[in-house]
C-alpha atoms as a PDB file:
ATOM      1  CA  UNK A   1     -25.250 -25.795  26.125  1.00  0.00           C
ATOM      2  CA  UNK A   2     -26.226 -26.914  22.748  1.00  0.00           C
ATOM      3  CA  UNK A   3     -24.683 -29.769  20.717  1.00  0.00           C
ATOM      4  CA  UNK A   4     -23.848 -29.978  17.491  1.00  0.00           C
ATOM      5  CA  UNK A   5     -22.888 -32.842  15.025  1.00  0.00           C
ATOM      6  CA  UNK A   6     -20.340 -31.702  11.898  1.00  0.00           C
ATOM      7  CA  UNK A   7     -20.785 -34.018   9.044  1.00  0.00           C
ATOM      8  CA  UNK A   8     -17.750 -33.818   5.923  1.00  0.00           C
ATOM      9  CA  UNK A   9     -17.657 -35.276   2.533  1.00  0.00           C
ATOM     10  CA  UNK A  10     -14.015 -34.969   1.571  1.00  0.00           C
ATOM     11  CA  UNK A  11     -13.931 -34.637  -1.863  1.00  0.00           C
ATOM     12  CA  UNK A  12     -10.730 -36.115  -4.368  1.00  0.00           C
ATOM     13  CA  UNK A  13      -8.530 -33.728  -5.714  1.00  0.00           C
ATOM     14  CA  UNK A  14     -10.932 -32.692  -8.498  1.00  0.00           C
ATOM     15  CA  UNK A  15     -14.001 -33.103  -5.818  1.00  0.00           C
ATOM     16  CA  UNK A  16     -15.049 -29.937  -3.511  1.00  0.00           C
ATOM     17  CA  UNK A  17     -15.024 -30.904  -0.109  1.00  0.00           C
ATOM     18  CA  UNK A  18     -18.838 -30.347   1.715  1.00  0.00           C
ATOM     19  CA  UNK A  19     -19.683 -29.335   5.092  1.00  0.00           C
ATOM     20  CA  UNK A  20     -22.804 -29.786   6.807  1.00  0.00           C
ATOM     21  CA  UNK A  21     -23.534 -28.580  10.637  1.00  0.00           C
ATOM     22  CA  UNK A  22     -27.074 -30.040  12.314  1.00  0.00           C
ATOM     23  CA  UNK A  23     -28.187 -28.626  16.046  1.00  0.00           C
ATOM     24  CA  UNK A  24     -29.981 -31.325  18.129  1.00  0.00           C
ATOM     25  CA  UNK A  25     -32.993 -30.388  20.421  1.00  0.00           C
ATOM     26  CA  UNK A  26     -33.419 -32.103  23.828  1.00  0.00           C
ATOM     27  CA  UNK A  27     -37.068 -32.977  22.574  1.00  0.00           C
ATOM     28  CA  UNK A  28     -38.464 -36.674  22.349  1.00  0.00           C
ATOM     29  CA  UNK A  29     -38.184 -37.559  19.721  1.00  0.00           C
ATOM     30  CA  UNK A  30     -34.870 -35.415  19.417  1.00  0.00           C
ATOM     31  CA  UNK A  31     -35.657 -32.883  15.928  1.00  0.00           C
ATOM     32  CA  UNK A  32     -32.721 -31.828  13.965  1.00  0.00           C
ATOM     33  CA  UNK A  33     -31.852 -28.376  12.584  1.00  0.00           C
ATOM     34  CA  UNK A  34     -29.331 -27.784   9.373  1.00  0.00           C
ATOM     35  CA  UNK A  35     -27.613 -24.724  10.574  1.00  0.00           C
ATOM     36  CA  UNK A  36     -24.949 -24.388   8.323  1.00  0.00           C
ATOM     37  CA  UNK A  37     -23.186 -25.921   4.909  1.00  0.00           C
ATOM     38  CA  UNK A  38     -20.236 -24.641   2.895  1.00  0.00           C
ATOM     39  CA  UNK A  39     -18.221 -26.422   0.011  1.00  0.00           C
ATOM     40  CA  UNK A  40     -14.685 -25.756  -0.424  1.00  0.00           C
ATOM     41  CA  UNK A  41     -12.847 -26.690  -4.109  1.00  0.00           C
ATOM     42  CA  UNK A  42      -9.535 -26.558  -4.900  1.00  0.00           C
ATOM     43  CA  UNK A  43      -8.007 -26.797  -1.638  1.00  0.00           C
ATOM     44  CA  UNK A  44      -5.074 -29.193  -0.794  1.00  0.00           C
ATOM     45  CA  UNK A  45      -6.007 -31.405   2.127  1.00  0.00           C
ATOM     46  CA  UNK A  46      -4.260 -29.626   4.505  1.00  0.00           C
ATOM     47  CA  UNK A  47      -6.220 -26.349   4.025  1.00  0.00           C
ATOM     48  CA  UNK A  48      -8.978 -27.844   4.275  1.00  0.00           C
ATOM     49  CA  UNK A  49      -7.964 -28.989   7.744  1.00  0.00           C
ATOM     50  CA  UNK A  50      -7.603 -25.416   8.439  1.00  0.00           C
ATOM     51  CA  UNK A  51     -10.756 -24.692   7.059  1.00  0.00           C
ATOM     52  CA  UNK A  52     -12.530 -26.988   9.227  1.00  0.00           C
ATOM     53  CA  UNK A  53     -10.518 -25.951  12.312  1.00  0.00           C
ATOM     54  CA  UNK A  54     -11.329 -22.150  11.750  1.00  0.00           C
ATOM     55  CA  UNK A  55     -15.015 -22.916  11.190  1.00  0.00           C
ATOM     56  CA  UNK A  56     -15.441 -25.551  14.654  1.00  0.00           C
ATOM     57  CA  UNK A  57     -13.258 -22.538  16.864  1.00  0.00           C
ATOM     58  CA  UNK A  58     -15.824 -19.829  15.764  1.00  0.00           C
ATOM     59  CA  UNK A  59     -19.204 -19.257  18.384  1.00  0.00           C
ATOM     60  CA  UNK A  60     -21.511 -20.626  18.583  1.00  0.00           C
ATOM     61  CA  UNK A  61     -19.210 -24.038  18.051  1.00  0.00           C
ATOM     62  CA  UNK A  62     -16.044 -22.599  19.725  1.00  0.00           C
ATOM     63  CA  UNK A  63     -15.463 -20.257  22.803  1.00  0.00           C
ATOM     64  CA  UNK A  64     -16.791 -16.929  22.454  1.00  0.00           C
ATOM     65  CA  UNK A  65     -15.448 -13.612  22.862  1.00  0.00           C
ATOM     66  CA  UNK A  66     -16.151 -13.088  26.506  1.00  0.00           C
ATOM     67  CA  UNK A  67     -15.257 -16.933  27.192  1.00  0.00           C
ATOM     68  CA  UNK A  68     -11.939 -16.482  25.611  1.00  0.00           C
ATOM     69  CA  UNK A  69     -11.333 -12.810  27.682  1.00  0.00           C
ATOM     70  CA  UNK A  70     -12.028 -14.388  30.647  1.00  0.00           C
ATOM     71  CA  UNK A  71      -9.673 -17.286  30.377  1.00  0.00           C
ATOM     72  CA  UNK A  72      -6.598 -14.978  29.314  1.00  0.00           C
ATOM     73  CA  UNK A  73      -7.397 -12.699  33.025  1.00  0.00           C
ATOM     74  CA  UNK A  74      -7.688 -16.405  34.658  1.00  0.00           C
ATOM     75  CA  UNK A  75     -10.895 -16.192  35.895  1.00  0.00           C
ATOM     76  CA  UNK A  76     -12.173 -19.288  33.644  1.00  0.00           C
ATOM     77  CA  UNK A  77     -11.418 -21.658  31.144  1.00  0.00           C
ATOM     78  CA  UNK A  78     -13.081 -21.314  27.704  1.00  0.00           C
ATOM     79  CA  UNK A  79     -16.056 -23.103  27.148  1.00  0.00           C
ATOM     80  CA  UNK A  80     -17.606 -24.412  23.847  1.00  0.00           C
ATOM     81  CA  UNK A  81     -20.339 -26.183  22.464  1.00  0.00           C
ATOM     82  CA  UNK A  82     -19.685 -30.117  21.993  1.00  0.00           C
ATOM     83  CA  UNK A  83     -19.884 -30.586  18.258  1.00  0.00           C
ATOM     84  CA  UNK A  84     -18.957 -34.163  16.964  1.00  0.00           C
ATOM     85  CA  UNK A  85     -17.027 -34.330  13.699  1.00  0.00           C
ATOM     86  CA  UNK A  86     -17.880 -37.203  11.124  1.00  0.00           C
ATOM     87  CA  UNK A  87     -15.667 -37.374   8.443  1.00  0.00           C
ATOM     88  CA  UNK A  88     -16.211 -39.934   5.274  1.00  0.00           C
ATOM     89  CA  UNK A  89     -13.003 -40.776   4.378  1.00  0.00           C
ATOM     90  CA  UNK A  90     -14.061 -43.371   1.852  1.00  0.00           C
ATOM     91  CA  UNK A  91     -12.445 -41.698  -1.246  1.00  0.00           C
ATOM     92  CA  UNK A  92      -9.610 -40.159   0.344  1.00  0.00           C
ATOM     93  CA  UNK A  93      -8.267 -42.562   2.920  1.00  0.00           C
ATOM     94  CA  UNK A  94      -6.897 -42.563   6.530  1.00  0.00           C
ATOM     95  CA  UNK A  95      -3.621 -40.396   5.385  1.00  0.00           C
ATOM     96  CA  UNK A  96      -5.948 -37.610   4.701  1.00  0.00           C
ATOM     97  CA  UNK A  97      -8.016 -38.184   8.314  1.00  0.00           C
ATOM     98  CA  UNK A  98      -5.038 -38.071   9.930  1.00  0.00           C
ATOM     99  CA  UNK A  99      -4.119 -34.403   8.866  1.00  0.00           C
ATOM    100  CA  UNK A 100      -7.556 -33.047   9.959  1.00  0.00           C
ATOM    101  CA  UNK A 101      -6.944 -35.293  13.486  1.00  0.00           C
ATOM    102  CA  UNK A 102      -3.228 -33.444  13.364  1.00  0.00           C
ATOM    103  CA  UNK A 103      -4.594 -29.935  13.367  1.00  0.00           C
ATOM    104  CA  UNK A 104      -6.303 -30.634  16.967  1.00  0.00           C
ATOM    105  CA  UNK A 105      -9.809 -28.804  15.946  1.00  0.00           C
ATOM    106  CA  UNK A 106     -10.889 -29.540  19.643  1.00  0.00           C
ATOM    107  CA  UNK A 107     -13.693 -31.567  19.010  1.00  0.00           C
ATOM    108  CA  UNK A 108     -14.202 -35.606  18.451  1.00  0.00           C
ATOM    109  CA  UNK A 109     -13.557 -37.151  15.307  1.00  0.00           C
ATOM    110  CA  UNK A 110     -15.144 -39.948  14.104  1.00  0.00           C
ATOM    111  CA  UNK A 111     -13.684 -41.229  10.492  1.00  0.00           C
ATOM    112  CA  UNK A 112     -16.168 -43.624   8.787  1.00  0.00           C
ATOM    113  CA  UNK A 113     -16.017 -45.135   5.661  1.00  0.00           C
ATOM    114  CA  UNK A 114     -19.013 -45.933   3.338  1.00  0.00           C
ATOM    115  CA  UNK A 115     -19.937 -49.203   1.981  1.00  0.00           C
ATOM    116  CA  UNK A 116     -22.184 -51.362   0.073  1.00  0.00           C
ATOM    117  CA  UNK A 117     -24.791 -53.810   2.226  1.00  0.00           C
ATOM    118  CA  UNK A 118     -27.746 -52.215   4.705  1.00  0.00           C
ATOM    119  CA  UNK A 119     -25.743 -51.392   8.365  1.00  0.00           C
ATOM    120  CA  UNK A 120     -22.987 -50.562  10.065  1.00  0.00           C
ATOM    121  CA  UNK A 121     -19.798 -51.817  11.977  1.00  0.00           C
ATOM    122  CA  UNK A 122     -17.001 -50.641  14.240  1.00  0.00           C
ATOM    123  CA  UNK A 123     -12.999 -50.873  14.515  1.00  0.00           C
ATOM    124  CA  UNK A 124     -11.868 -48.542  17.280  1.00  0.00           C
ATOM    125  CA  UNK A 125     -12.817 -45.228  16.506  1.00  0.00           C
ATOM    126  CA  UNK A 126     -13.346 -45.556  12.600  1.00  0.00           C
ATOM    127  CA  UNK A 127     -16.737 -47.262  11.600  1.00  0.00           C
ATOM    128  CA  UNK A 128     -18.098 -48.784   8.517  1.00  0.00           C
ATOM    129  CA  UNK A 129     -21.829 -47.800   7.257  1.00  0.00           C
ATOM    130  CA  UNK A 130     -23.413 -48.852   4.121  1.00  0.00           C
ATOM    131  CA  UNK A 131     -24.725 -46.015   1.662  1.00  0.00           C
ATOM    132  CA  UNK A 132     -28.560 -46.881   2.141  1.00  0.00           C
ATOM    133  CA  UNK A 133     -28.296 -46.540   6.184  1.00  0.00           C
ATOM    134  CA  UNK A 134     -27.196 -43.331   5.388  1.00  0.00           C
ATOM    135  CA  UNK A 135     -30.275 -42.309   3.105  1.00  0.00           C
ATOM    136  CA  UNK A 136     -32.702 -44.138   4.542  1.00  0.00           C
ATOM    137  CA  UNK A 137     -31.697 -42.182   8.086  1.00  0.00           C
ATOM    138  CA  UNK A 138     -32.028 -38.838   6.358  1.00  0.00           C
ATOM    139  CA  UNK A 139     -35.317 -40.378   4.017  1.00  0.00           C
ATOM    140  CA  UNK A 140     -37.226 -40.843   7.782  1.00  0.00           C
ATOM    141  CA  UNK A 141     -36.284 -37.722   9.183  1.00  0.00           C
ATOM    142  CA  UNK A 142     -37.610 -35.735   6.225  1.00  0.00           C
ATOM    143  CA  UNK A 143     -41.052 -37.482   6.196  1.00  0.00           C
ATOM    144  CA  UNK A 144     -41.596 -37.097   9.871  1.00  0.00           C
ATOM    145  CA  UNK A 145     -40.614 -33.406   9.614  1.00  0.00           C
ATOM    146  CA  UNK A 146     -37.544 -33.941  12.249  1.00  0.00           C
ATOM    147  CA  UNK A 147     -34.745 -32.712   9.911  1.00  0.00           C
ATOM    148  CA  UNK A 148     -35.354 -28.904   8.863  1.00  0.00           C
ATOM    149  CA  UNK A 149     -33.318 -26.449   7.116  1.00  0.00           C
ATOM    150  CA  UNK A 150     -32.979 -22.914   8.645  1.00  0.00           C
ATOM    151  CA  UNK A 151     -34.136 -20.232   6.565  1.00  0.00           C
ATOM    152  CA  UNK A 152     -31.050 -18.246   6.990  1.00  0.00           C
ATOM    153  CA  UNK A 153     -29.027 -21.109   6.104  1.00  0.00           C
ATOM    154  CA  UNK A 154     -26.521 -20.192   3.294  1.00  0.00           C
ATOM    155  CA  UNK A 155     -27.548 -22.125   0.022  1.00  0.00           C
ATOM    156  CA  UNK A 156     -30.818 -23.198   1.743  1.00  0.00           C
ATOM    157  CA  UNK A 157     -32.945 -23.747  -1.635  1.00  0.00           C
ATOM    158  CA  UNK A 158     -29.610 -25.583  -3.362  1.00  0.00           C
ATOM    159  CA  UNK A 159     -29.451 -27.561  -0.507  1.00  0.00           C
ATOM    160  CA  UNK A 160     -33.210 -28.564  -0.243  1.00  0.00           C
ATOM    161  CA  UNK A 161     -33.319 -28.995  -4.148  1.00  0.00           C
ATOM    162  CA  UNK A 162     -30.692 -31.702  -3.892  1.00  0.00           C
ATOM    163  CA  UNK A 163     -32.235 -33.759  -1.163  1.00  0.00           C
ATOM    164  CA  UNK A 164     -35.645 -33.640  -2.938  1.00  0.00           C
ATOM    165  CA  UNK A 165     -33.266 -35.015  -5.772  1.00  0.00           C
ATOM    166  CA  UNK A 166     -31.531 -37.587  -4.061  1.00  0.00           C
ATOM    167  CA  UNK A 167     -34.275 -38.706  -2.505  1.00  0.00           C
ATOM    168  CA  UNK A 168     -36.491 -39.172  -5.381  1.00  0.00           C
ATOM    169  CA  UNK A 169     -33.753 -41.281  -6.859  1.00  0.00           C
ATOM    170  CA  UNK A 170     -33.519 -43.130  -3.812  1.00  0.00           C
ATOM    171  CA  UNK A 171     -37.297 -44.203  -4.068  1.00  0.00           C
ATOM    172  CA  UNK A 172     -36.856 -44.562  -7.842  1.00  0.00           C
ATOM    173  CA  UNK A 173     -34.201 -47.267  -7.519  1.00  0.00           C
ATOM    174  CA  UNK A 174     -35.140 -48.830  -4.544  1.00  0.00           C
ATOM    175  CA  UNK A 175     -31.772 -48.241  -2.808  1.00  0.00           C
ATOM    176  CA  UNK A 176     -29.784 -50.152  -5.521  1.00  0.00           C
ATOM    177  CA  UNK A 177     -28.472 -47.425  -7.282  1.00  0.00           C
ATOM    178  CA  UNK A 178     -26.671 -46.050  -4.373  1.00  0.00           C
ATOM    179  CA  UNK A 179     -24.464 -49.268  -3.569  1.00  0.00           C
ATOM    180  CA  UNK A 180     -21.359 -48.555  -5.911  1.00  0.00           C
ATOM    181  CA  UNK A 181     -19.518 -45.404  -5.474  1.00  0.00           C
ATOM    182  CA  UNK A 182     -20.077 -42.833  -2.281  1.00  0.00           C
ATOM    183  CA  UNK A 183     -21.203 -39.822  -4.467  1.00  0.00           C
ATOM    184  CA  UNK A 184     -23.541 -40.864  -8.009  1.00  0.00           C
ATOM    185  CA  UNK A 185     -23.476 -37.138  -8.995  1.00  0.00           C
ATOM    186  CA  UNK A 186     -21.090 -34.093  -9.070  1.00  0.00           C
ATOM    187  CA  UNK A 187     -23.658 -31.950  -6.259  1.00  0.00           C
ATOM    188  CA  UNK A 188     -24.169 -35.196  -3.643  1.00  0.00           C
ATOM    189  CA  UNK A 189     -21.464 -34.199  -1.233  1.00  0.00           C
ATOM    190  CA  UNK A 190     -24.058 -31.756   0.819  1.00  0.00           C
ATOM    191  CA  UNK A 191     -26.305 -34.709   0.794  1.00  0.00           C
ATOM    192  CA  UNK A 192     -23.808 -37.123   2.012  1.00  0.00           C
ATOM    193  CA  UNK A 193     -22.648 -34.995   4.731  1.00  0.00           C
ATOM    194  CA  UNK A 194     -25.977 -34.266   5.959  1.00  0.00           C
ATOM    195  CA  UNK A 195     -26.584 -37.847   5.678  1.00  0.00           C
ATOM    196  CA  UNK A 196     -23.572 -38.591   8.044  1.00  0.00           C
ATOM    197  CA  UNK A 197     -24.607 -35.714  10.312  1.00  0.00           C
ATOM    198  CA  UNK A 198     -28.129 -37.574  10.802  1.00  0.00           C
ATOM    199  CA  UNK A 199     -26.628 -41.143  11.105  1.00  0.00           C
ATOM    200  CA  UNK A 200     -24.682 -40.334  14.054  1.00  0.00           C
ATOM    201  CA  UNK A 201     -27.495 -38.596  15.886  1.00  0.00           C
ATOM    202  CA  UNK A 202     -29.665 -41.317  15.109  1.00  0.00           C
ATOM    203  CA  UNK A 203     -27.548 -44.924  14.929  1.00  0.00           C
ATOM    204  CA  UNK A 204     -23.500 -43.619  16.022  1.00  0.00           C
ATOM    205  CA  UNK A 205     -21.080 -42.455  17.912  1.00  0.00           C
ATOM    206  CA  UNK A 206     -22.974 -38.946  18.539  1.00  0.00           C
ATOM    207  CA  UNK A 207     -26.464 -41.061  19.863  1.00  0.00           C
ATOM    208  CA  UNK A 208     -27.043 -39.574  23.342  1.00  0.00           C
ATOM    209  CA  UNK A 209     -27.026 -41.963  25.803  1.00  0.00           C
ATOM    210  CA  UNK A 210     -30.054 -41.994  27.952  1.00  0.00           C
ATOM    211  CA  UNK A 211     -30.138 -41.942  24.976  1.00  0.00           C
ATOM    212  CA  UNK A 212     -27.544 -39.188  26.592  1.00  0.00           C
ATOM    213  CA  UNK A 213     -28.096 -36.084  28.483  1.00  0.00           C
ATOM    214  CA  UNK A 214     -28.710 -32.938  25.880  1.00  0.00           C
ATOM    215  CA  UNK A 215     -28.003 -29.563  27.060  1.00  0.00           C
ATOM    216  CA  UNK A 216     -30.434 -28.586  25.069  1.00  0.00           C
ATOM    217  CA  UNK A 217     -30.878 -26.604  22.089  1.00  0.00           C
ATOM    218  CA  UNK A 218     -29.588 -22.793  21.657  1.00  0.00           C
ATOM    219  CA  UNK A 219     -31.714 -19.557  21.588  1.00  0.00           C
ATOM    220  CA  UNK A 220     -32.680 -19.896  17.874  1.00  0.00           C
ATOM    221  CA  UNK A 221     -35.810 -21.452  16.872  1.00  0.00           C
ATOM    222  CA  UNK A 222     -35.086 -24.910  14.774  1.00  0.00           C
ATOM    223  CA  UNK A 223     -37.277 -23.966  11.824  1.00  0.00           C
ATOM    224  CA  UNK A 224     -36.959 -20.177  11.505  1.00  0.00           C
ATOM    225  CA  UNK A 225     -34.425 -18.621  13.701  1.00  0.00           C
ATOM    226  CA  UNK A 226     -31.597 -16.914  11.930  1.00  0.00           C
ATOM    227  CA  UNK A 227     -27.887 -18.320  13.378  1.00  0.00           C
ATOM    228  CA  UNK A 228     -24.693 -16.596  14.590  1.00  0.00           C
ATOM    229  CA  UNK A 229     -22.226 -17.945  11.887  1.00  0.00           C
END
């Protein structure tokens, strides 16, 4: 069984939403694979709960098609991939959390607001991380080549073009720049949710435990492999 962390960057109601989905190996040290993004604008919030819920209930993140024809004839109960959900509900607030928790997308859901300062803290379920964990976390993976992007991901060069942007500013400013306001440009929501997808492998609630058994990655090679979406 693979595992899967969901990172979302819930956007205002003039701000498209952005969705980022990484695969973890069972390697040491664990490598990371984008498999997935999509932005959604103009939505009300509670479509984009149902957005989110459609996308987690589809294989390889949901129950397949023989999983699910199995459980109606009773011979099993249908099984999924464990994906965790981080949600930055900085802009948006807990009222808007609370309708994606509502719509039961059968996976975790960690809401986490971002702040200014250099780590993180937790209340309950909801944590606090500062902007420059969140880059720096995605700033190491790049240069030690653990974070790739699939080559079949959709929007694969946008998506690459904006953390070579990002990240350049990050150097540029020497993290200051990124201590005011969650996004500093219209196109940083793909970088922010990659960025919380990568601190909760690395720092949060998704960190395996052993660090955690890992079922291990799927049949797809990290790099190259093209993905069932």
């Amino acid at each position: 069984m693979a595992n899967y962390v969901c990172g979302v960057d819930l956007g205002q109601r003039v701000d498209p939403t952005a969705l980022v989905i990484i695969e973890m190996t069972d390697d040491a040290p664990r490598h990371y694979s984008i498999r997935h993004t999509e932005r959604w604008k103009g939505l009300e919030y509670h479509q984009v709960a149902q957005r989110l819920k459609d996308r987690l209930s589809r294989p390889p993140l949901g129950p397949g098609i023989l999983s699910r024809v199995q459980s109606v004839l009773g011979r099993s109960m249908p099984t999924a991939n464990h994906v965790s959900v981080i949600v930055d509900e900085s802009g948006v607030g807990v009222g808007v959390t609370e309708i994606l928790e509502r719509v039961e997308c059968g996976h975790p859901l960690t809401p986490v607001t971002i702040t200014a300062g250099t780590g993180s803290t937790r209340d309950g379920q909801r944590w606090r991380v500062s902007k420059s964990l969140l880059i720096s976390t995605v700033d190491a993976l790049l240069d030690t080549a653990r974070l790739t992007v699939g080559q079949h991901v959709p929007g694969r060069d946008v998506l690459l073009n904006e953390l070579t942007a990002f990240r350049r500013k990050y150097t540029a400013a020497a993290n200051e720049v990124f201590m005011n306001n969650a996004r500093e440009a219209e196109h940083d929501d793909l970088v922010l949710a990659t960025a919380l997808a990568c601190w909760a492998v690395e720092h949060g609630p998704a960190r395996p435990a052993h660090v955690w058994f890992l079922g291990g990655p799927s049949e797809v090679d990290p790099a190259t492999g093209e993905f069932w979406w």
